[in-house]
PDB file of N, CA and C in Angstrom:
ATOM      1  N   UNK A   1      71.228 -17.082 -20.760  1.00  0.00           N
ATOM      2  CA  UNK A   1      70.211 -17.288 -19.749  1.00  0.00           C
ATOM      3  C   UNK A   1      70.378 -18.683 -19.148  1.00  0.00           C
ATOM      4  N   UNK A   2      70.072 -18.689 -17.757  1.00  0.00           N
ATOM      5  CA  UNK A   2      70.645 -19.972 -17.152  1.00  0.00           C
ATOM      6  C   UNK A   2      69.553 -20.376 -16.537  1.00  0.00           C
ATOM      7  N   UNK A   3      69.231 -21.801 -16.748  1.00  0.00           N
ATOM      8  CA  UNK A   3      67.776 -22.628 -16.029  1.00  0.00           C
ATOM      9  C   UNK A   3      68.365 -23.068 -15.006  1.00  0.00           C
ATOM     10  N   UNK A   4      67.393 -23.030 -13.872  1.00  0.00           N
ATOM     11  CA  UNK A   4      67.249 -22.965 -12.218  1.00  0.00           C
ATOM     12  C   UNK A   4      66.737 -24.450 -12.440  1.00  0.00           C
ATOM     13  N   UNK A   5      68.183 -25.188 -11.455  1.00  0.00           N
ATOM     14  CA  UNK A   5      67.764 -26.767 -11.317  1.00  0.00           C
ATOM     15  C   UNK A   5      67.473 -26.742 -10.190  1.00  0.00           C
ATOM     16  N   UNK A   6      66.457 -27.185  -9.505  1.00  0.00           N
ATOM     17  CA  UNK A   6      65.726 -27.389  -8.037  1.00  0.00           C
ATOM     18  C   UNK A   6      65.954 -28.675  -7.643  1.00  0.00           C
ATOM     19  N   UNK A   7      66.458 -29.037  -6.567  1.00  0.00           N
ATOM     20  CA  UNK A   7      66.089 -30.900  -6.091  1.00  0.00           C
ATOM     21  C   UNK A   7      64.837 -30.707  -5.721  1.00  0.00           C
ATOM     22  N   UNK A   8      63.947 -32.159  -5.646  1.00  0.00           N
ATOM     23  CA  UNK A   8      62.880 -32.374  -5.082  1.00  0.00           C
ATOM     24  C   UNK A   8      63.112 -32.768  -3.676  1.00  0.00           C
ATOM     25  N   UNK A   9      62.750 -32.334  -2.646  1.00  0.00           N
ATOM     26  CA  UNK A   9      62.620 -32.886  -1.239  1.00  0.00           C
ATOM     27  C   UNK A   9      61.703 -34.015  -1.345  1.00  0.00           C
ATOM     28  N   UNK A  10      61.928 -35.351  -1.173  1.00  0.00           N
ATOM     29  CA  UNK A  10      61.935 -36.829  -0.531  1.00  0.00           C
ATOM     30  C   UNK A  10      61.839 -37.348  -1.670  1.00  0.00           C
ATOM     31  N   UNK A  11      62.062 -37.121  -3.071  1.00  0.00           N
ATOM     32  CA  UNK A  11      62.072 -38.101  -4.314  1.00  0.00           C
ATOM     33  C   UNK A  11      62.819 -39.189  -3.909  1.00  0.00           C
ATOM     34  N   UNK A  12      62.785 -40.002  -4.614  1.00  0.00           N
ATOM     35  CA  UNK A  12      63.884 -41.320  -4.590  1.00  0.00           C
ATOM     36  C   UNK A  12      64.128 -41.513  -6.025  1.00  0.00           C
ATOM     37  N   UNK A  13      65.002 -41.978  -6.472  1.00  0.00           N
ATOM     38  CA  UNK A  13      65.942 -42.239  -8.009  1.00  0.00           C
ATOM     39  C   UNK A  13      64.935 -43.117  -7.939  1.00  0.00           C
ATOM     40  N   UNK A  14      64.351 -43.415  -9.215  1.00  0.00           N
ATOM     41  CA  UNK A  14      63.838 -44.775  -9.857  1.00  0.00           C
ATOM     42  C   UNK A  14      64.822 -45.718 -10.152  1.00  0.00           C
ATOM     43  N   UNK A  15      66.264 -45.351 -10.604  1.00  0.00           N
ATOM     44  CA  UNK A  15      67.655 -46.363 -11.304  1.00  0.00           C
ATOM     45  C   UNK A  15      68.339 -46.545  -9.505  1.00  0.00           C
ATOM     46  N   UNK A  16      68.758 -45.821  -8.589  1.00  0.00           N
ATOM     47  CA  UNK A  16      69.567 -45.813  -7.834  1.00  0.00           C
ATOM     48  C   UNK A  16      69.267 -45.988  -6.301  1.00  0.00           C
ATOM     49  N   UNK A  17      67.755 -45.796  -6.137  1.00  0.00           N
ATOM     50  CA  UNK A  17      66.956 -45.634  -5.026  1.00  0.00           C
ATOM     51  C   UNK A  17      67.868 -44.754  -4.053  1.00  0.00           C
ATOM     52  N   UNK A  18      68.352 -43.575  -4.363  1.00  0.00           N
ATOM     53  CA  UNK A  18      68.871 -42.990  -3.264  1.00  0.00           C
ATOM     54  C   UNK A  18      67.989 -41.773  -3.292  1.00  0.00           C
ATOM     55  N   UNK A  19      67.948 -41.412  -2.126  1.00  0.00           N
ATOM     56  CA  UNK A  19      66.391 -40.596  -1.760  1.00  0.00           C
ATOM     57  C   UNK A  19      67.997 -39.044  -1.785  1.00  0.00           C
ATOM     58  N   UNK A  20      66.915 -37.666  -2.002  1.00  0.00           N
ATOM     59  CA  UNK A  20      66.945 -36.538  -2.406  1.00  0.00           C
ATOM     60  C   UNK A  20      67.702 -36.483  -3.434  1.00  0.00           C
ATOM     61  N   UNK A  21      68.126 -36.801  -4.060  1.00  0.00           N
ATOM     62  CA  UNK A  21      69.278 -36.486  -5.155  1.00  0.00           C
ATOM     63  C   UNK A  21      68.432 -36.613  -7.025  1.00  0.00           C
ATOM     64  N   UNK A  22      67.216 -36.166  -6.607  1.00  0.00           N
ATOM     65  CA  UNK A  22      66.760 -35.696  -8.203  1.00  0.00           C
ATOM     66  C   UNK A  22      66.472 -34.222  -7.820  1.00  0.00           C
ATOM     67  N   UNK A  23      66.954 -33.580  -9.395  1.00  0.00           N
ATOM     68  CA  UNK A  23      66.893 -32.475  -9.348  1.00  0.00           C
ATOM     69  C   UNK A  23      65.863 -31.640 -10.858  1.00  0.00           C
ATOM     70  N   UNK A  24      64.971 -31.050 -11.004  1.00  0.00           N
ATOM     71  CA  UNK A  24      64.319 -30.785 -12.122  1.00  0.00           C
ATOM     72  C   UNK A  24      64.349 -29.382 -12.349  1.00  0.00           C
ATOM     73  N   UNK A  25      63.855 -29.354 -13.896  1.00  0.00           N
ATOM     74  CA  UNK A  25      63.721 -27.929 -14.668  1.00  0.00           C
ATOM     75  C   UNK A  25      62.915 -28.229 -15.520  1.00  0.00           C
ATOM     76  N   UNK A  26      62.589 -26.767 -15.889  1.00  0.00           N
ATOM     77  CA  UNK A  26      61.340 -26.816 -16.887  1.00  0.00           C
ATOM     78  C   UNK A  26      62.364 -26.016 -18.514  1.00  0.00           C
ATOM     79  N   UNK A  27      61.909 -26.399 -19.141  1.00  0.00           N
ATOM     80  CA  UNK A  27      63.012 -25.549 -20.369  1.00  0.00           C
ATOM     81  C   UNK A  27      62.070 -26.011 -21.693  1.00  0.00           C
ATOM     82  N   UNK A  28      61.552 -24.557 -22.288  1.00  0.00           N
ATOM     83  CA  UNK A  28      60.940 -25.155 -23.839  1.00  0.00           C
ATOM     84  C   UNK A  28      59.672 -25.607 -23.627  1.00  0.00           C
ATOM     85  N   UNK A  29      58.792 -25.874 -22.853  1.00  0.00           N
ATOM     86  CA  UNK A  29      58.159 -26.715 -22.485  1.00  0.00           C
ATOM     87  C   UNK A  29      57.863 -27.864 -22.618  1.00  0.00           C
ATOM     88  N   UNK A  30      58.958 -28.692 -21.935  1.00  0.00           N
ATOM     89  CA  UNK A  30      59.714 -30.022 -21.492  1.00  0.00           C
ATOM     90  C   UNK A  30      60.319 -29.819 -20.241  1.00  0.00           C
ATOM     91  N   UNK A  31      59.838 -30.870 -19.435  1.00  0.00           N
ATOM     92  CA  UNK A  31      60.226 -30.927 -18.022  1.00  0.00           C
ATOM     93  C   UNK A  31      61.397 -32.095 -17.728  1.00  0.00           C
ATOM     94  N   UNK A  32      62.517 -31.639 -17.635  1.00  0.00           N
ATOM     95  CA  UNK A  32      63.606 -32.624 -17.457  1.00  0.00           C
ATOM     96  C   UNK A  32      63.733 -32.829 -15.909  1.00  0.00           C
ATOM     97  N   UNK A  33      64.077 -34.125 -15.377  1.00  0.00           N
ATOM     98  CA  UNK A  33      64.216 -34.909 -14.142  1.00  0.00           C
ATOM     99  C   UNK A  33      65.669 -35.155 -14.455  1.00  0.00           C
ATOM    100  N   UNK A  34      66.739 -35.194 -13.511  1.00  0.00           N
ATOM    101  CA  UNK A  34      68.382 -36.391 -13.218  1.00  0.00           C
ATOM    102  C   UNK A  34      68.519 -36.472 -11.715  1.00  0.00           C
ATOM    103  N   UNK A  35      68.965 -37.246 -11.721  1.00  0.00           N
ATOM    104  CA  UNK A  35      69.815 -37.531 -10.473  1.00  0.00           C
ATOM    105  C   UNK A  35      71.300 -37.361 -10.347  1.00  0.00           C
ATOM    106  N   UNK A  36      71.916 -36.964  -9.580  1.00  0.00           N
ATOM    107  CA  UNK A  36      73.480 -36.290  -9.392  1.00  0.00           C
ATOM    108  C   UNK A  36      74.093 -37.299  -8.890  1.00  0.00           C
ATOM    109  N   UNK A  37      73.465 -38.503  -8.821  1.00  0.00           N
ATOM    110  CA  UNK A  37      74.102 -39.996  -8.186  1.00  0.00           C
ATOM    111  C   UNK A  37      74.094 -41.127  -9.476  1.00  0.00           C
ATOM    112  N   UNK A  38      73.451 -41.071  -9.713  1.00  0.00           N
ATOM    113  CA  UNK A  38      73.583 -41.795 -11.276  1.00  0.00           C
ATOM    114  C   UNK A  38      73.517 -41.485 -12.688  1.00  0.00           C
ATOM    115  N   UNK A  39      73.136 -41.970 -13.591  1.00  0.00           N
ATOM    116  CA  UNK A  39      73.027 -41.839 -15.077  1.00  0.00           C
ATOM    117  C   UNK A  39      71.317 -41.300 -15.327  1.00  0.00           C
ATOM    118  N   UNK A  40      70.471 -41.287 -14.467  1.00  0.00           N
ATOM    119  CA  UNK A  40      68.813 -41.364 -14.605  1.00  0.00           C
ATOM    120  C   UNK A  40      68.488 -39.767 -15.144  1.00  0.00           C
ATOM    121  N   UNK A  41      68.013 -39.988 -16.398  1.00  0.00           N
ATOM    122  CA  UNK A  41      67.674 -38.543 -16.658  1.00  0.00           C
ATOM    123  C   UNK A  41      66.369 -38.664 -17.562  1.00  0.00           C
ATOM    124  N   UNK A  42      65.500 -38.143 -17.380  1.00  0.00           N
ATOM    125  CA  UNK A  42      64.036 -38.269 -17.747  1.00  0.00           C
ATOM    126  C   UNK A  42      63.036 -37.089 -18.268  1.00  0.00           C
ATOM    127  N   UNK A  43      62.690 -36.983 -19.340  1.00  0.00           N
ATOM    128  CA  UNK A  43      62.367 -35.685 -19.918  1.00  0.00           C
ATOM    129  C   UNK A  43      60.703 -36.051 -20.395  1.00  0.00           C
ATOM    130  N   UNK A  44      59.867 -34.567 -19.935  1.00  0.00           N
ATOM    131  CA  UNK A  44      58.215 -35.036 -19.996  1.00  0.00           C
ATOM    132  C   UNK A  44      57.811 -34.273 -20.474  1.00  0.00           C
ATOM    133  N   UNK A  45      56.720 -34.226 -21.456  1.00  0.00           N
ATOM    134  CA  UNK A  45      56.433 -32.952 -22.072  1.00  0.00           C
ATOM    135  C   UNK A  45      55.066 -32.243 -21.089  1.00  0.00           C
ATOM    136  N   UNK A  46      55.099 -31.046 -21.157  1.00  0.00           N
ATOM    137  CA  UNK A  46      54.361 -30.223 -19.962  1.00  0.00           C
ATOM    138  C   UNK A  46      53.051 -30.162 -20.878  1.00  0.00           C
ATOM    139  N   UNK A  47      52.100 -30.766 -20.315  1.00  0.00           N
ATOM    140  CA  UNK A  47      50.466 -31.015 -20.707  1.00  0.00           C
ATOM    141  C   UNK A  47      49.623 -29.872 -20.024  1.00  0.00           C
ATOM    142  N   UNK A  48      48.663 -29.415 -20.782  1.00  0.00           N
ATOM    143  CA  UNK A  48      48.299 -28.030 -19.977  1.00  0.00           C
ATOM    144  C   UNK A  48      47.122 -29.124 -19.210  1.00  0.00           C
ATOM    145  N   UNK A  49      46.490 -29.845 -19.176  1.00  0.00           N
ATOM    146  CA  UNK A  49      45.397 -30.949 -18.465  1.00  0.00           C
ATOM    147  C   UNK A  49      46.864 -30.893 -17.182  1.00  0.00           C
ATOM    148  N   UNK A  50      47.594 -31.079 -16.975  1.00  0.00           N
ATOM    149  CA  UNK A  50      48.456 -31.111 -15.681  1.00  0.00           C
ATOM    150  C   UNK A  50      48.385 -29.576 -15.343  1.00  0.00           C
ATOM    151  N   UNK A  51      48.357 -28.515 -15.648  1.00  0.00           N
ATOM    152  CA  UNK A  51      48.619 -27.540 -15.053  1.00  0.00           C
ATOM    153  C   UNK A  51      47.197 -27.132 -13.922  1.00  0.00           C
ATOM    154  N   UNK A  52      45.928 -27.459 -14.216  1.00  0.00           N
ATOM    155  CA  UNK A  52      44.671 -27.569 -13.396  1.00  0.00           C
ATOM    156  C   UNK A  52      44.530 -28.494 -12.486  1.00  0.00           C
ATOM    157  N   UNK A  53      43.329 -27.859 -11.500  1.00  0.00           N
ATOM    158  CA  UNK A  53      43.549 -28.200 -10.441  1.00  0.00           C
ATOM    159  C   UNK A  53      42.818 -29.983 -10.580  1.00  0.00           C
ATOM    160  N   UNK A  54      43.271 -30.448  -9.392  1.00  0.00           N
ATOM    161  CA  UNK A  54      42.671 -31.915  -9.230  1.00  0.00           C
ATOM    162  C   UNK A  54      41.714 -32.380  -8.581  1.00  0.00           C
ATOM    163  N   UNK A  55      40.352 -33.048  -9.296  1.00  0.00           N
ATOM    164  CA  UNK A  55      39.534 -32.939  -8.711  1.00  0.00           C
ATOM    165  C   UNK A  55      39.691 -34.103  -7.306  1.00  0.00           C
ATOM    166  N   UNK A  56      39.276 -33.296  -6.198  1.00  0.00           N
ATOM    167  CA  UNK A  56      39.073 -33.798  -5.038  1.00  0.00           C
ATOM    168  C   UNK A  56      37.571 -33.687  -4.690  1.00  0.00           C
ATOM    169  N   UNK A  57      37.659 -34.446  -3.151  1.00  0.00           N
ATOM    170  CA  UNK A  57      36.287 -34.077  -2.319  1.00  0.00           C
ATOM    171  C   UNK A  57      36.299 -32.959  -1.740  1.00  0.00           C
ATOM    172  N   UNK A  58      37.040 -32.078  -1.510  1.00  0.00           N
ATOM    173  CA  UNK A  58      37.090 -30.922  -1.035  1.00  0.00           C
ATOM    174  C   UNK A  58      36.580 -29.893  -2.072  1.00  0.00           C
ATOM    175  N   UNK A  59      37.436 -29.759  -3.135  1.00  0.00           N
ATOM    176  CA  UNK A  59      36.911 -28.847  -4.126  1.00  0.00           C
ATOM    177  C   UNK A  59      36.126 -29.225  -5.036  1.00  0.00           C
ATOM    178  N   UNK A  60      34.838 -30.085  -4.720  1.00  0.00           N
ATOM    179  CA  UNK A  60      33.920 -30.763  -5.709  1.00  0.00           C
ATOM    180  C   UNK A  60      32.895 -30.121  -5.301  1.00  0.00           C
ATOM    181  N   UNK A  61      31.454 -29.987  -5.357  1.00  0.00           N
ATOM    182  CA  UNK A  61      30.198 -29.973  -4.336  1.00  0.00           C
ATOM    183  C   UNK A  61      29.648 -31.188  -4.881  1.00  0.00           C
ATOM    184  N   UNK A  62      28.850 -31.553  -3.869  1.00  0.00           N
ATOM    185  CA  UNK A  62      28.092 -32.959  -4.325  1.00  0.00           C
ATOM    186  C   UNK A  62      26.562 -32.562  -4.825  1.00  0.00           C
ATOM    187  N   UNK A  63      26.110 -33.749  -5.043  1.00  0.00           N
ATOM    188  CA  UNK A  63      24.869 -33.256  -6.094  1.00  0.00           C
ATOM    189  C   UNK A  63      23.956 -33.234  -4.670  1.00  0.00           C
ATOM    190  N   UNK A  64      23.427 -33.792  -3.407  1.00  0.00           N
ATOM    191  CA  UNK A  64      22.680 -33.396  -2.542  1.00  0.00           C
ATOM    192  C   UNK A  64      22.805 -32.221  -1.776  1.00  0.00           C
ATOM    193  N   UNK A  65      24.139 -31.979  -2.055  1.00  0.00           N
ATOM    194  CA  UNK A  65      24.650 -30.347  -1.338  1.00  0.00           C
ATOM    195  C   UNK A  65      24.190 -29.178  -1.989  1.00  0.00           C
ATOM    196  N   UNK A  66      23.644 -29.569  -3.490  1.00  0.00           N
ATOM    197  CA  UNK A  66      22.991 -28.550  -4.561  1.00  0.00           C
ATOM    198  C   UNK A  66      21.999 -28.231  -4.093  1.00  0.00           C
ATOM    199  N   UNK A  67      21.366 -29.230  -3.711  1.00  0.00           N
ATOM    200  CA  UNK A  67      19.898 -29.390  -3.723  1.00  0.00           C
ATOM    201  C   UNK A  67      19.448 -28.654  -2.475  1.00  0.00           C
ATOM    202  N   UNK A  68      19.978 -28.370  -1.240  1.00  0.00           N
ATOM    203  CA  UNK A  68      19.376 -27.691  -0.111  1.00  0.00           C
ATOM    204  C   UNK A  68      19.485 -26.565  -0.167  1.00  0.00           C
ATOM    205  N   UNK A  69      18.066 -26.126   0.655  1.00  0.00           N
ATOM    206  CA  UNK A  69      17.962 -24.801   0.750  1.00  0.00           C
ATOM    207  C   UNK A  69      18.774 -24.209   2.147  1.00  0.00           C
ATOM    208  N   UNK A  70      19.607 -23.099   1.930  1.00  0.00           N
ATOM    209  CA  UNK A  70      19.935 -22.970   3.161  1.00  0.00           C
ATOM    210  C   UNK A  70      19.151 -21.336   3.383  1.00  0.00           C
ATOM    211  N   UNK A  71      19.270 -21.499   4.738  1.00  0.00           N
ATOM    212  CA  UNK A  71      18.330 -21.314   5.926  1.00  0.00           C
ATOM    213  C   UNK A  71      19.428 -19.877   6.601  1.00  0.00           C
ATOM    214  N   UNK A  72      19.228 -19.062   7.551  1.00  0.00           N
ATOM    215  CA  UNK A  72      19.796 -18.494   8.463  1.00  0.00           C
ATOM    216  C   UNK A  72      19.299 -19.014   9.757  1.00  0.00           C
ATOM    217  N   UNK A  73      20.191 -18.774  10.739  1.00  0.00           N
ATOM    218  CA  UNK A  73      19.917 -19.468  11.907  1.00  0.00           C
ATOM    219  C   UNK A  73      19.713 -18.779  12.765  1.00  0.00           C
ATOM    220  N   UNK A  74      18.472 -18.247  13.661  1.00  0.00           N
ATOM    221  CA  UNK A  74      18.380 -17.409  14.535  1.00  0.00           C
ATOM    222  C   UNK A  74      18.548 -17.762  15.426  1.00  0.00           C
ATOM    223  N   UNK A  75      19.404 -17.243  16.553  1.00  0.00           N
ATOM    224  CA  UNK A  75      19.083 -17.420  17.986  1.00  0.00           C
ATOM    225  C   UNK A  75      17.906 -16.693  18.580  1.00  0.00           C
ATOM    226  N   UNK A  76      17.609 -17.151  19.430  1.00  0.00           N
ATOM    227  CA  UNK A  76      16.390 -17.357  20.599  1.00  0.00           C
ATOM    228  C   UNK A  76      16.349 -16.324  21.670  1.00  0.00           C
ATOM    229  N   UNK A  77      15.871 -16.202  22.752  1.00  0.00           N
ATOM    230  CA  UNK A  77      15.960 -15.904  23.795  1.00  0.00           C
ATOM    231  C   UNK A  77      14.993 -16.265  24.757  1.00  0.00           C
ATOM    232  N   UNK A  78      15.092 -17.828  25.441  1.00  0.00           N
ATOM    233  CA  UNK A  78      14.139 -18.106  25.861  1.00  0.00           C
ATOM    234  C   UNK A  78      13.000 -17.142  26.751  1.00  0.00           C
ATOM    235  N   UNK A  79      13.552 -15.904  27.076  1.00  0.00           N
ATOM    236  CA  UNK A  79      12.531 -15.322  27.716  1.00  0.00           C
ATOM    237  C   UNK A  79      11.902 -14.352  27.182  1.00  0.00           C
ATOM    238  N   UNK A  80      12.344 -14.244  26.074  1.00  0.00           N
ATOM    239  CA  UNK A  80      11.518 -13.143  24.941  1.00  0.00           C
ATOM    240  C   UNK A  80      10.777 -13.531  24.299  1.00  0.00           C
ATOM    241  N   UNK A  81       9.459 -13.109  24.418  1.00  0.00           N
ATOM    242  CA  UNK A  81       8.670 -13.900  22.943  1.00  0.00           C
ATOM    243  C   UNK A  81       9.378 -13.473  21.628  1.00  0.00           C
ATOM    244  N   UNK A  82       8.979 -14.748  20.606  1.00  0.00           N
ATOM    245  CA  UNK A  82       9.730 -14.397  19.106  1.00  0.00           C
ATOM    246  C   UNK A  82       9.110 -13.527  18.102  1.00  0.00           C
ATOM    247  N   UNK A  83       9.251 -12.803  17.517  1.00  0.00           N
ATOM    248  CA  UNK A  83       9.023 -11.807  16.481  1.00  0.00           C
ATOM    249  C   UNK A  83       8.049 -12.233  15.572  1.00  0.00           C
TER     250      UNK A  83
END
């Protein structure tokens, strides 16, 4: 069985600073990093706290956004009386 090495599009080498030339895999669960321009090879162990999502402002709600009541919004018709 053969592991699929991917480059990263716009990495830069940490040892060589030459931009695209790291390439990664996942194997065992250990995530290996190299570069095909130098000696740089870097191995991370895969944390399941990394596999979830990150909290942002987008996917948060805030605590005053809890708190309102929401409403439907009727339109009008100024020449109709309202219901």
């Amino acid at each position: 069985m053969s592991t699929v090495k991917r480059f990263i599009a716009g990495v830069i080498c940490p040892r060589c600073a030459e931009m695209d030339r790291i390439r990664a895999w996942e194997q065992n669960g250990i995530r290996y990093r190299e570069c095909v321009s130098c000696d740089f090879f870097e191995q991370l162990p895969i944390e399941e706290d990394a596999l979830t999502e990150m909290t942002t402002r987008v996917n948060q709600v805030r605590d005053d956004q809890k708190q309102q009541d929401v409403q439907p919004v009727r339109i009008m018709d100024p020449g109709k009386p309202p219901r």
